[in-house]
C-alpha atoms as a PDB file:
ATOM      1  CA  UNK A   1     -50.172  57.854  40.946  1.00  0.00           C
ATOM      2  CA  UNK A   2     -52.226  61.462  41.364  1.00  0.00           C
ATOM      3  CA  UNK A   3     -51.076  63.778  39.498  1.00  0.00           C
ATOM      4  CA  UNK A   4     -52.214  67.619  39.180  1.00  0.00           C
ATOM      5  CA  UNK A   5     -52.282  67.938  35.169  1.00  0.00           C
ATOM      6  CA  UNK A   6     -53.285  71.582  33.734  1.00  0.00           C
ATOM      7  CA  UNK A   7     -55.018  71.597  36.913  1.00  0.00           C
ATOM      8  CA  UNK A   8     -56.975  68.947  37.095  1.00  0.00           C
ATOM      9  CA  UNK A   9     -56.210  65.600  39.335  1.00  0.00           C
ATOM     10  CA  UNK A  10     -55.503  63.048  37.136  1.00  0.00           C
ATOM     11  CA  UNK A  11     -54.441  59.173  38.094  1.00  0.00           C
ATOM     12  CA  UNK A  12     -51.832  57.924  35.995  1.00  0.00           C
ATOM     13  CA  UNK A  13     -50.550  53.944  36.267  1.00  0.00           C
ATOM     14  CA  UNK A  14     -47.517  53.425  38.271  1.00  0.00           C
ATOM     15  CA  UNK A  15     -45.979  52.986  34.685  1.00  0.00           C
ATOM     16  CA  UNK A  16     -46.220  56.447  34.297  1.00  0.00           C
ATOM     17  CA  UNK A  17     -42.809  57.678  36.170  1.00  0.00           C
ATOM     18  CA  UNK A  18     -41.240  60.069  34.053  1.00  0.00           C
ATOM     19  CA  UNK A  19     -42.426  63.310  31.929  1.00  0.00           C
ATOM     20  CA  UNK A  20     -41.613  61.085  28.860  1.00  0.00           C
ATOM     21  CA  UNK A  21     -43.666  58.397  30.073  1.00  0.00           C
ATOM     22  CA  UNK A  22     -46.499  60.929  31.017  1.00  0.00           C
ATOM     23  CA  UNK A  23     -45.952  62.438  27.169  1.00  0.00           C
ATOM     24  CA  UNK A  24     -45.957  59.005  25.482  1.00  0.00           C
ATOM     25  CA  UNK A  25     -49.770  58.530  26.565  1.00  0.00           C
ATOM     26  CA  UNK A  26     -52.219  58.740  23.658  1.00  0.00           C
ATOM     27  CA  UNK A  27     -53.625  62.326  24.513  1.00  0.00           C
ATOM     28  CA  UNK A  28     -50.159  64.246  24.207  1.00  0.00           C
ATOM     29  CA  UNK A  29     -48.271  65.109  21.212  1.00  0.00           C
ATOM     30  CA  UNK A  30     -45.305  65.506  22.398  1.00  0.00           C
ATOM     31  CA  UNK A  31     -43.677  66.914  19.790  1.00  0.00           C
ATOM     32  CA  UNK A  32     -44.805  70.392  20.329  1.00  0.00           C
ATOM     33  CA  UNK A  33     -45.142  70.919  24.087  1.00  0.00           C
ATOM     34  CA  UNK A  34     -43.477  72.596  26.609  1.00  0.00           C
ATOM     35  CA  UNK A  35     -43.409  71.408  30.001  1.00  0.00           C
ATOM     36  CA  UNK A  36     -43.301  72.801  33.787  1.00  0.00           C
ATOM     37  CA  UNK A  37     -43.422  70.335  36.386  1.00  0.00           C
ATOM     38  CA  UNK A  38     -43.755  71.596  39.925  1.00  0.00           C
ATOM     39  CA  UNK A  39     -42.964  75.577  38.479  1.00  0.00           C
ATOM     40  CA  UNK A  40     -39.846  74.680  36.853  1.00  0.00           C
ATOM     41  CA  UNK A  41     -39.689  74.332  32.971  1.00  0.00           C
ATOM     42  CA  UNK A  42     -38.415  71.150  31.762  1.00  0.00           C
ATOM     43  CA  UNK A  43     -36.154  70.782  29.032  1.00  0.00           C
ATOM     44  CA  UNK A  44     -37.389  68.566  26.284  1.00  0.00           C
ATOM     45  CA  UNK A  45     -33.594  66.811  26.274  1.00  0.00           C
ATOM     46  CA  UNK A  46     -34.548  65.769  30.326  1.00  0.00           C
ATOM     47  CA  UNK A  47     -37.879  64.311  30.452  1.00  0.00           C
ATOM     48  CA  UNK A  48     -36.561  61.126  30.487  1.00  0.00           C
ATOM     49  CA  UNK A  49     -34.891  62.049  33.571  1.00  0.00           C
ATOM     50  CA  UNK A  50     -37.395  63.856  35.311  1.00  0.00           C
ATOM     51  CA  UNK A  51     -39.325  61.165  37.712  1.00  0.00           C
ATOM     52  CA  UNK A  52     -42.536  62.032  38.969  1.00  0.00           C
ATOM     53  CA  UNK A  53     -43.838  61.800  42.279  1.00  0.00           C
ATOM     54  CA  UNK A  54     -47.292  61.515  43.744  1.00  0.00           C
ATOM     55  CA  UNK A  55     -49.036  64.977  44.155  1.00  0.00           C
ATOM     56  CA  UNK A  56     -46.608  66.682  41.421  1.00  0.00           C
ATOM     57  CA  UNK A  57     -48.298  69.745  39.579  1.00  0.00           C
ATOM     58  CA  UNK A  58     -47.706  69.385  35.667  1.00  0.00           C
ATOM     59  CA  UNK A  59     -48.715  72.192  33.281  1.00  0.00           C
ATOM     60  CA  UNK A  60     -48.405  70.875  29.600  1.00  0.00           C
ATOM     61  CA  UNK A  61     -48.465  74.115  27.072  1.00  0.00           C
ATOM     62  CA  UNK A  62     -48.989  72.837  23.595  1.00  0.00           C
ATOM     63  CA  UNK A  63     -48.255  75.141  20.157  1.00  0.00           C
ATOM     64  CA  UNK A  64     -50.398  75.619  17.726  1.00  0.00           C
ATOM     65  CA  UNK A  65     -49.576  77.028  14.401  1.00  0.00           C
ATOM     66  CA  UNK A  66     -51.982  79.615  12.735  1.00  0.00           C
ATOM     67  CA  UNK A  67     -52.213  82.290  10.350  1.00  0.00           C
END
């Protein structure tokens, strides 16, 4: 499936079908992200039940802590 991911096209497996799925790869901590999927924020309690479709436009904002 082609994806848009922070902008760059990405091809994900057909595995890949929710934002959980996308955040369970090895290159996301999904712990401390937030999410927007086609301009909408997703809340972390749905991306189980967010399904992703070919062409979507993900933005994945991650936190990092500092001093």
């Amino acid at each position: 499936m082609n994806l848009i991911v922070n902008g760059k096209a990405a091809n994900y497996s057909e595995d890949c079908r929710t934002v959980a799925d996308l955040l369970s790869l090895p290159e996301w901590n999904r712990r401390l992200v937030i999410v927007e999927l086609n301009g909408e924020i997703v809340a972390k309690e749905h991306h189980g039940a967010y399904l992703l479709n070919e062409g979507d436009r993900i933005e994945v904002v991650h936190f990092v802590g500092g001093g």
